[in-house]
Protein backbone atom coordinates (compact mmCIF):
# COMPACT_ATOMS: atom_id res chain seq x y z
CA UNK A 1 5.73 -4.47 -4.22
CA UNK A 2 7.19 -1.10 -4.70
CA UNK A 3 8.51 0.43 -1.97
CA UNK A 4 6.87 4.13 -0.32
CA UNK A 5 10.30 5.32 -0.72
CA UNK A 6 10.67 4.43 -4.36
CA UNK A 7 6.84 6.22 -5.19
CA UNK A 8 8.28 9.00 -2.93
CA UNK A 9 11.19 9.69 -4.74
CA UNK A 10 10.18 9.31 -8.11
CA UNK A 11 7.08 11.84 -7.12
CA UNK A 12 9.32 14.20 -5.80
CA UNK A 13 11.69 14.01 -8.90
CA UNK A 14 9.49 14.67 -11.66
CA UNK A 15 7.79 17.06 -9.90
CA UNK A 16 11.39 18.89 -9.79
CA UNK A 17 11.65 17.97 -13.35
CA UNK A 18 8.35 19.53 -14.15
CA UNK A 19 9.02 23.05 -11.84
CA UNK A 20 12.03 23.13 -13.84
CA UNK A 21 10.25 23.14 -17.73
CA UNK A 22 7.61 25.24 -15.92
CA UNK A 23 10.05 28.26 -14.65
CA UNK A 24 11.54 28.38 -18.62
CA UNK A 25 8.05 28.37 -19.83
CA UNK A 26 7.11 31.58 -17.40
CA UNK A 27 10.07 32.93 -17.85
CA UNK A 28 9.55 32.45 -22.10
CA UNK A 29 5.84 33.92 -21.61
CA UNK A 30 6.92 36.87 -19.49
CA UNK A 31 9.60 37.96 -21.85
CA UNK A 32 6.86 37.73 -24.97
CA UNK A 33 4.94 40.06 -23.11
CA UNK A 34 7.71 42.21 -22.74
CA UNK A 35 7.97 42.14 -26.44
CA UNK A 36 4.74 42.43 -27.57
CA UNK A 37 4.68 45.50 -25.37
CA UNK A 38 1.15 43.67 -23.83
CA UNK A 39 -1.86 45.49 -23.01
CA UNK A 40 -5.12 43.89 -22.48
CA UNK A 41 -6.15 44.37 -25.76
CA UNK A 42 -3.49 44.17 -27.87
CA UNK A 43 -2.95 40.84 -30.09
CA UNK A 44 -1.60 37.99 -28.97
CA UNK A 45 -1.49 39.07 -25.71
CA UNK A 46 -4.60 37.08 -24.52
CA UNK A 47 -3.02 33.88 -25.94
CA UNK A 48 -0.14 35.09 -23.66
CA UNK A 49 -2.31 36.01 -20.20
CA UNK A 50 -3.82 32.24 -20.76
CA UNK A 51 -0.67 30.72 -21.11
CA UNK A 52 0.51 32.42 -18.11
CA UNK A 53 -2.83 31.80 -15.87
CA UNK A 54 -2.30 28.05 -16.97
CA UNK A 55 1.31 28.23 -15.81
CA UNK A 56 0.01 29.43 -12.62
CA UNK A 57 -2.54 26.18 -12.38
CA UNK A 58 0.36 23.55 -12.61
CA UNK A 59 3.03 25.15 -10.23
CA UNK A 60 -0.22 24.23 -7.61
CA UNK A 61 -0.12 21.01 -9.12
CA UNK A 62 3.55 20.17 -9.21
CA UNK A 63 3.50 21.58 -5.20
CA UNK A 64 0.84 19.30 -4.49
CA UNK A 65 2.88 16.18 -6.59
CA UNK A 66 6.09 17.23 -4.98
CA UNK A 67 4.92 17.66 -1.35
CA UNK A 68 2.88 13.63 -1.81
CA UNK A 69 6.56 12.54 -2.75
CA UNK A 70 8.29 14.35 0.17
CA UNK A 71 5.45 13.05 2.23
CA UNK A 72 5.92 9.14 0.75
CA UNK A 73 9.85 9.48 1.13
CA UNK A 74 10.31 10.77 4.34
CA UNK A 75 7.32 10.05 6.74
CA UNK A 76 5.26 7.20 4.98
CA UNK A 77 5.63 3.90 7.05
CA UNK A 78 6.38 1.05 5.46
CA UNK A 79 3.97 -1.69 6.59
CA UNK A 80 4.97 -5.29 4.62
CA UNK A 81 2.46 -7.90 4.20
CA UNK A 82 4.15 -10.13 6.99
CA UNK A 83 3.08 -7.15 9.48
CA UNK A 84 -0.29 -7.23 8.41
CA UNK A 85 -0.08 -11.14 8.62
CA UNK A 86 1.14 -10.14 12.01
CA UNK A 87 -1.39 -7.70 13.21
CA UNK A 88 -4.22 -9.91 11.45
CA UNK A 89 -3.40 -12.54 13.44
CA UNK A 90 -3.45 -10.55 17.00
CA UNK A 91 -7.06 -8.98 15.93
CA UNK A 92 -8.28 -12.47 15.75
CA UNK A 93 -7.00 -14.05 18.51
CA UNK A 94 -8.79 -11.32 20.80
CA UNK A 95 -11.78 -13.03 19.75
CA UNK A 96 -10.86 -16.95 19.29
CA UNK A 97 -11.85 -18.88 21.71
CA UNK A 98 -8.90 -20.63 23.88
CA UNK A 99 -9.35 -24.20 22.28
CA UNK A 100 -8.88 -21.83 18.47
CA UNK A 101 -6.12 -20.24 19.83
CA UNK A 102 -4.15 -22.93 20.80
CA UNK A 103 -4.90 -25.10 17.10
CA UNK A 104 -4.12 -21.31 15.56
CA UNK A 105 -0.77 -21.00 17.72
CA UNK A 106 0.07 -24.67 16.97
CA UNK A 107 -0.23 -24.42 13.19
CA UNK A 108 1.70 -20.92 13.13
CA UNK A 109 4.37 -22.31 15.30
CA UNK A 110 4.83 -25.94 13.19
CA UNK A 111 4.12 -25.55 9.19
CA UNK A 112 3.10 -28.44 7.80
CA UNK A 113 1.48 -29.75 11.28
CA UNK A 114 -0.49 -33.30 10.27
CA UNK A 115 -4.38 -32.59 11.41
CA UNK A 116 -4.64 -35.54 13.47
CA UNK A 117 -0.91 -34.29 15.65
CA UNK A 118 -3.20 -30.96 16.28
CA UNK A 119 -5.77 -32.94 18.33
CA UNK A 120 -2.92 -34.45 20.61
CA UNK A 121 -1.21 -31.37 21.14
CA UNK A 122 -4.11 -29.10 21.96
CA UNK A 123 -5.84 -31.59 23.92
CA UNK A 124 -9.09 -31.60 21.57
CA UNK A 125 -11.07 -33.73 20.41
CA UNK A 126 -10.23 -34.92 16.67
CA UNK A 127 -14.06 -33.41 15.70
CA UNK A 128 -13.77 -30.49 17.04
CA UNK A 129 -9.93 -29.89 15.61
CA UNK A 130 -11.68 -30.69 12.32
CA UNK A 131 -14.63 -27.82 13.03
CA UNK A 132 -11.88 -25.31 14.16
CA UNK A 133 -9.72 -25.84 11.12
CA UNK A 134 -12.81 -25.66 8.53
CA UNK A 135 -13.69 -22.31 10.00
CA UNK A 136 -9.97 -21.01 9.71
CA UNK A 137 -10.28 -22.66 6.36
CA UNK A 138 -13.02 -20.45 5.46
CA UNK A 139 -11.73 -17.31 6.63
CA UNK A 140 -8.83 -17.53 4.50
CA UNK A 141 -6.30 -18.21 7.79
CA UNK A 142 -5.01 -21.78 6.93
CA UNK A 143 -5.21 -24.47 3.88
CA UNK A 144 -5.26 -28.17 4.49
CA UNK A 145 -3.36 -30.72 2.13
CA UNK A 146 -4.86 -33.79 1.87
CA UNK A 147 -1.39 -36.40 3.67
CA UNK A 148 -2.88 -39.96 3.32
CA UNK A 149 -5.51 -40.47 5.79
CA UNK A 150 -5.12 -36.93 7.38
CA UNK A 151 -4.17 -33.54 6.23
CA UNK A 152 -1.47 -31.79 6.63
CA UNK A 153 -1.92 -28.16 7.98
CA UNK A 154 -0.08 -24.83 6.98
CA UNK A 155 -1.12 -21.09 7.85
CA UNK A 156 -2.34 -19.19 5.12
CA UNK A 157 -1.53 -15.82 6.28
């Protein structure tokens, strides 16, 4: 994953880049005009006033580029994929049950945790272990691998 900082500063730089071929093309235009002495209706002129309206189109759009990479450098947060693991995980348990809570907890605390060990320790029944870990199963939170005649549990988020 790329970092804000890294978008940020590469945003930032070729928009500098950019303003910097865009001044020498202004400044290239506005000394043709000079030349060709321009009046509104004079040729080659109007090839010149577009160029220069353009011009005035993309130093909006390297602004715009150049003030998302200043934005991205300096005051983006990054948020990694553990933190959102982490403030999944505190959503849910506002609305687990205390029995889910305490499998959930178990699992997160010991990786690996054999299903039949989560019964004992969060004094469930083995059936309704089983019911709470399909569920977490299905909402992506934990995977079971099969261990002999149990499984053995691991957190998925």
């Amino acid at each position: 994953m790329v970092s804000q900082k890294t978008v940020g500063g590469l945003l930032a730089g070729s928009a500098l880049l950019f303003a910097g071929i865009l001044y020498f093309t202004i400044q290239s235009l506005t000394a043709r005009t000079q030349v060709l002495g321009c009046i509104l209706d004079t040729p080659g002129c109007a090839q010149v006033a577009t160029g220069l309206s353009m011009s005035h189109v993309a130093v909006g759009f390297v602004s715009a580029v150049f003030s998302l990479g200043v934005y991205f450098f300096f005051f983006h947060k990054e948020v990694s994929e553990k933190k959102l693991s982490e403030q999944r995980i505190e959503l849910l348990t506002k609305v687990l049950t205390a029995g889910e809570k305490e499998v959930l907890a178990a699992v997160l605390h010991q990786e690996g945790i054999l299903q039949s060990s989560l019964a004992y320790k969060t004094n469930l029944t083995p059936g309704r272990v089983s019911q709470v870990l399909s569920q977490f199963e299905e909402q992506g939170l934990i995977r079971r691998v099969p261990s002999g005649k149990s499984f053995k549990v691991y957190a998925a988020v």
